[in-house]
Protein backbone atom coordinates (compact mmCIF):
# COMPACT_ATOMS: atom_id res chain seq x y z
CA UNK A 1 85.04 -86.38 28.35
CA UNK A 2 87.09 -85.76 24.99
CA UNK A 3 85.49 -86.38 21.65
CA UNK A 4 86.81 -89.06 19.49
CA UNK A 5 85.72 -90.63 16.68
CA UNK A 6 83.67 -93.64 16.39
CA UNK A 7 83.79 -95.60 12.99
CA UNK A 8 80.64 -97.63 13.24
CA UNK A 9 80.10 -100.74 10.96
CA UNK A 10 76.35 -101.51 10.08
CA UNK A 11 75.87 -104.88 8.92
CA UNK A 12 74.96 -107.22 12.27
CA UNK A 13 75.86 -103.90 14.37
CA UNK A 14 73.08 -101.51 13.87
CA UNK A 15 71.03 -103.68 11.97
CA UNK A 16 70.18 -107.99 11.46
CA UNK A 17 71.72 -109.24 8.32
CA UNK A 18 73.34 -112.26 8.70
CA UNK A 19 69.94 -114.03 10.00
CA UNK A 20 68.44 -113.34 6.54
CA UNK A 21 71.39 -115.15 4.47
CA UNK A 22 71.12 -118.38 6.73
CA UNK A 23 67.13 -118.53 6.27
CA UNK A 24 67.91 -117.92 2.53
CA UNK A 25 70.91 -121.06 2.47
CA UNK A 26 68.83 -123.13 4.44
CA UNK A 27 65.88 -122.99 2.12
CA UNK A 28 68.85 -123.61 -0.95
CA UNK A 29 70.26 -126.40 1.02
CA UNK A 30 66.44 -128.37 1.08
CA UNK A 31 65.56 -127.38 -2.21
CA UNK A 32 68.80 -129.05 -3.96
CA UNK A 33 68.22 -131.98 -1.50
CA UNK A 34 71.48 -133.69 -2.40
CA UNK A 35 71.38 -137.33 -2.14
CA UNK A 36 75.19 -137.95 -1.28
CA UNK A 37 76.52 -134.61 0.40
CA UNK A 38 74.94 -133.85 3.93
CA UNK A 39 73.55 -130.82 4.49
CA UNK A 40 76.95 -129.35 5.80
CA UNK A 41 79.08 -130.76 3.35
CA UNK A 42 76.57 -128.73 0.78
CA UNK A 43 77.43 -125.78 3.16
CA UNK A 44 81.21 -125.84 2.84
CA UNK A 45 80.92 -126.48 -1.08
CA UNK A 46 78.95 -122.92 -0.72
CA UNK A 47 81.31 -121.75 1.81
CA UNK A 48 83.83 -122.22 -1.01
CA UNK A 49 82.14 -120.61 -3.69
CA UNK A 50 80.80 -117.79 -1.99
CA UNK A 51 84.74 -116.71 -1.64
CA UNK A 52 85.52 -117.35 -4.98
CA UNK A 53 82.54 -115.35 -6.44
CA UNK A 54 83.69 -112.47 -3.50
CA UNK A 55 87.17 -112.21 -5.43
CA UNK A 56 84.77 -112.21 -8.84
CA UNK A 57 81.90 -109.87 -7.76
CA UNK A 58 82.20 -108.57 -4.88
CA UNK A 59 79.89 -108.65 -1.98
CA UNK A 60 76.25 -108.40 -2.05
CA UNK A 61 73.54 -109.88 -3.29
CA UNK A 62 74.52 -110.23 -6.90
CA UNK A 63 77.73 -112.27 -5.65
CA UNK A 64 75.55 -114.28 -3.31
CA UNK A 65 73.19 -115.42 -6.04
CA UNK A 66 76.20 -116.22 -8.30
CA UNK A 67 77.33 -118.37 -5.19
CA UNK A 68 74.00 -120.82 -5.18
CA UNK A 69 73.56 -121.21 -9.16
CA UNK A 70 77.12 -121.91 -8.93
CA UNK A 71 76.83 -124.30 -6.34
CA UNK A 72 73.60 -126.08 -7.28
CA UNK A 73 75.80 -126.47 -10.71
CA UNK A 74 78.52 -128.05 -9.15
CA UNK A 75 76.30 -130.67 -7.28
CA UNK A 76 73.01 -131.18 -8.94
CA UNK A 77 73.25 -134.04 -11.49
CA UNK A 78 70.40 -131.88 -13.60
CA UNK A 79 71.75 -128.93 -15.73
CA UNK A 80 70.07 -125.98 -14.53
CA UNK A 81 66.97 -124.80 -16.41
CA UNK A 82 65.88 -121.26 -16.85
CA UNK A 83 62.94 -122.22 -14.14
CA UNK A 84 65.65 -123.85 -11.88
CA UNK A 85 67.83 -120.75 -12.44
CA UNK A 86 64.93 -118.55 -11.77
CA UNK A 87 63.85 -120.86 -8.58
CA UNK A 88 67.52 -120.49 -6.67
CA UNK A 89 68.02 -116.94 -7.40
CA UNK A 90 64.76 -116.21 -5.59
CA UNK A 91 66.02 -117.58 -2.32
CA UNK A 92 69.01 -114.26 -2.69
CA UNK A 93 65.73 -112.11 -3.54
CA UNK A 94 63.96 -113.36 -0.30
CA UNK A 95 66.96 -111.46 1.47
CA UNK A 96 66.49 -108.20 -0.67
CA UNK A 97 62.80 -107.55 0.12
CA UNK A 98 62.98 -108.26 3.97
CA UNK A 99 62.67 -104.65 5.61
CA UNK A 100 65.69 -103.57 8.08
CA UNK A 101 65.07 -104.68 11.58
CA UNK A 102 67.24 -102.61 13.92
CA UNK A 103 69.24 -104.34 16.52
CA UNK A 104 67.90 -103.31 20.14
CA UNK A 105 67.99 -99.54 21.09
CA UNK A 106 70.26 -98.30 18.31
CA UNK A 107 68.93 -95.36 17.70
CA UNK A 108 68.89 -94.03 21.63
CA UNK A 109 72.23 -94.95 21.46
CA UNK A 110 73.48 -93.23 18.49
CA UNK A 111 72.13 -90.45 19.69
CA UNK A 112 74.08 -90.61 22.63
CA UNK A 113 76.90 -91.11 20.97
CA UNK A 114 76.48 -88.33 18.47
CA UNK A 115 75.91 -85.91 21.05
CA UNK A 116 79.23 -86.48 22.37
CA UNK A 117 81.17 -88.03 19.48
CA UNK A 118 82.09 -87.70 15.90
CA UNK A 119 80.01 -90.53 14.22
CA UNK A 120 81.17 -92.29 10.88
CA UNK A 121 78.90 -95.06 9.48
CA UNK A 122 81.70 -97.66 8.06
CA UNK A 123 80.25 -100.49 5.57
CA UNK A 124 81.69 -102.63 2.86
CA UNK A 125 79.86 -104.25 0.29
CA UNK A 126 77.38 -103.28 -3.17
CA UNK A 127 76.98 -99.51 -2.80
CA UNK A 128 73.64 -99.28 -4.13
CA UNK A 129 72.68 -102.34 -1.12
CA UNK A 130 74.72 -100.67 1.42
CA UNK A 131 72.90 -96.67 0.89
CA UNK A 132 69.42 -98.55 -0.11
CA UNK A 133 69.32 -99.82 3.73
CA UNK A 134 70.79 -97.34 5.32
CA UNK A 135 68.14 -95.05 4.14
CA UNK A 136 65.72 -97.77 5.17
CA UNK A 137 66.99 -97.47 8.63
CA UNK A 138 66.73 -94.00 9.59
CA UNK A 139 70.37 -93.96 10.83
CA UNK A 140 71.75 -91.67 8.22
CA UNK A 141 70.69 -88.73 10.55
CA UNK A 142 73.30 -89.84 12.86
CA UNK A 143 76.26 -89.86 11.27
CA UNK A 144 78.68 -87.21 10.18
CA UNK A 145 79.69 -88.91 7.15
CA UNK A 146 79.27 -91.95 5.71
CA UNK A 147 82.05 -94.40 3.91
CA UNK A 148 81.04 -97.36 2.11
CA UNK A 149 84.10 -99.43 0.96
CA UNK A 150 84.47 -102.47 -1.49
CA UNK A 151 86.48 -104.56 1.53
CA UNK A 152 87.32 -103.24 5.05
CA UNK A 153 91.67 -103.62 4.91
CA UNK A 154 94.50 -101.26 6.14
CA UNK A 155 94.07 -99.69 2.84
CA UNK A 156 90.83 -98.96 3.34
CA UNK A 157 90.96 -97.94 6.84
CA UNK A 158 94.25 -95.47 5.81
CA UNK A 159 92.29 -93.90 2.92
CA UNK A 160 89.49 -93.21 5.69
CA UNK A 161 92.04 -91.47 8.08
CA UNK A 162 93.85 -89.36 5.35
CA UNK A 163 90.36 -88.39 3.90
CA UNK A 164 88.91 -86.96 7.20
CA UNK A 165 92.04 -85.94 8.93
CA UNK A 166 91.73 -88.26 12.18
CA UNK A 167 93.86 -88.49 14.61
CA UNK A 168 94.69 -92.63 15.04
CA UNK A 169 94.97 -92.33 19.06
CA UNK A 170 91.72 -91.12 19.41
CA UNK A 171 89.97 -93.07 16.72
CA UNK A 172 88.07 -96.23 17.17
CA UNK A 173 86.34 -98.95 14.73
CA UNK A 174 83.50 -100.26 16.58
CA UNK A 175 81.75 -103.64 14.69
CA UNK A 176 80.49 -107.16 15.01
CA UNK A 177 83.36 -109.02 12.59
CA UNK A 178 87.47 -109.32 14.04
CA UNK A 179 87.76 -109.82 10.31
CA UNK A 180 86.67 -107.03 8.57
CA UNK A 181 86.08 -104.34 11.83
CA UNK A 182 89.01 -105.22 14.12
CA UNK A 183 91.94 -107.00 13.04
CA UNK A 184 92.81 -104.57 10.22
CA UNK A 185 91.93 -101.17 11.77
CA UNK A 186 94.24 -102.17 14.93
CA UNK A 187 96.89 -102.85 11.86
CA UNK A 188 95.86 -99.64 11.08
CA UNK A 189 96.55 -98.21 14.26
CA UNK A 190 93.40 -97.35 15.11
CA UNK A 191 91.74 -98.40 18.82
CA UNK A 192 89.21 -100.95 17.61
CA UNK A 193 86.15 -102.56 19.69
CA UNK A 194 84.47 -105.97 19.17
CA UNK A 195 81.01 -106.38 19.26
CA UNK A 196 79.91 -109.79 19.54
CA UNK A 197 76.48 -110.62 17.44
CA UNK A 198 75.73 -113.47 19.84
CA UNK A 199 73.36 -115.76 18.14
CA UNK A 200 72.48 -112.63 15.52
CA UNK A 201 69.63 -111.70 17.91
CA UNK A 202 71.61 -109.22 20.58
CA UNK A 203 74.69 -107.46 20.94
CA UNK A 204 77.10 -108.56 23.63
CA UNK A 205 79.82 -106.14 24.33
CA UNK A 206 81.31 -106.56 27.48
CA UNK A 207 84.84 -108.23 25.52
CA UNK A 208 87.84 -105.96 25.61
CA UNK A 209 90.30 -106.66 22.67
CA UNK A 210 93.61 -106.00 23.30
CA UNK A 211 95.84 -103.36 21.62
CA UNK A 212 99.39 -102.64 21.60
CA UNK A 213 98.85 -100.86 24.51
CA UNK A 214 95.72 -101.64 26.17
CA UNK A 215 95.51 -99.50 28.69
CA UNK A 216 95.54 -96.66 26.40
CA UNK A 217 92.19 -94.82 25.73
CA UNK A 218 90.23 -97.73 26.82
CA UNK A 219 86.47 -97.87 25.69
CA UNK A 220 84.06 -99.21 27.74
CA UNK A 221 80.77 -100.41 26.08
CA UNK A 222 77.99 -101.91 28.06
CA UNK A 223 76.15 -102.73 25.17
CA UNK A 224 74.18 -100.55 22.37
CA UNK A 225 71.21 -101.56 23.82
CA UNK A 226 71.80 -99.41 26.74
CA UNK A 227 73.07 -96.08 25.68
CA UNK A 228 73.77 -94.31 29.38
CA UNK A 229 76.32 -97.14 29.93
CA UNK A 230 78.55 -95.98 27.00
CA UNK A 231 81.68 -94.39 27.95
CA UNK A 232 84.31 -92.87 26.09
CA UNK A 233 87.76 -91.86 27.52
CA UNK A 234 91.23 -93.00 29.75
């Protein structure tokens, strides 16, 4: 089997997150209790703001409390007191102080991986966030390196291959989001595989995106939560 390298997102790959943000809008979404917008029409207000106050702040939990004061400003007919202010910016905190729950098996799996592999953990988002939970996680040990970038695009995915010298055919981004993980590393021309969060509670990763050539260095993942059915190679 040849070694390649593996550039391994975090975020709803290794670990929950996305779970924690939809508890923490749901709670926002009953506290402002709008009296003319639904509960999804509340949601795509948010939707809206959340990438506006992206382009703004960033990601993270700063931007994402930015997005519900904002919001609950836009909609709530009552100016927003200090104790209101203090009230919605406690839902983002509920998402700060909830521990990292690992995704099934990850760590057997890494470690398969790593044995065979070059690992690199790949994360966008607040640097401080992104290195306070992957501490938290007892990953780190894992990984060769670790690059945390302020938004996962061919730029970033170029500086990441000039900076450790990889080779593009036998480099693969491995992640949860076609967004951020696939789509631009493929424009990147890395290999890239999608792993489905289905439902945010298990990893599904029996879909094979397709590449310019497919057939090419396929990688065939059975899912991280069994680590002797990951296989590497033509």
């Amino acid at each position: 089997m040849l070694s390649q390298t593996l550039l391994i997102d975090a975020d709803d790959t290794l670990w929950e997150n996305n779970i924690y943000f939809e508890r923490a809008i749901a709670s926002f979404i009953s506290f402002l209790n709008h009296h003319q917008f639904s509960p999804e029409q509340v949601r795509e207000v948010l939707n809206d703001v959340e990438r506006e106050c992206v382009v703004k702040h960033g990601y993270g939990l700063h931007s994402f409390a930015h997005a519900l004061v904002d919001t609950f400003e836009r909609l709530s007919v009552a100016p927003v007191t200090p104790e209101l202010h203090a009230q919605i910016h406690s839902f983002a905190h509920t998402v700060a102080e909830h521990p990292v729950e690992l995704l099934p098996e990850i760590p057997e799996t890494l470690q398969y991986l790593a044995d065979r592999h070059h690992l690199i953990l790949t994360t966008k988002g607040a640097v401080a966030e992104q290195t306070g939970k992957i501490e938290r996680s007892g990953l780190k040990r894992f990984f060769a390196a670790i690059e945390i970038v302020a938004e996962k695009d061919v730029a970033a995915y170029s500086s990441i291959i000039e900076k450790y010298e990889l080779a593009r055919d036998s480099t693969w981004m491995i992640g949860n989001s076609p967004r951020s993980d696939i789509n631009p590393a493929l424009a990147a021309g890395l290999h890239a595989r999608w792993m489905e969060a289905a439902l945010d509670l298990m990893l599904q990763v029996d879909k094979q995106l397709g590449h310019r050539n497919q057939y090419r260095n396929t990688l065939s993942v059975n899912g991280f939560e069994n680590g002797a059915g990951v296989k590497l190679g033509h």
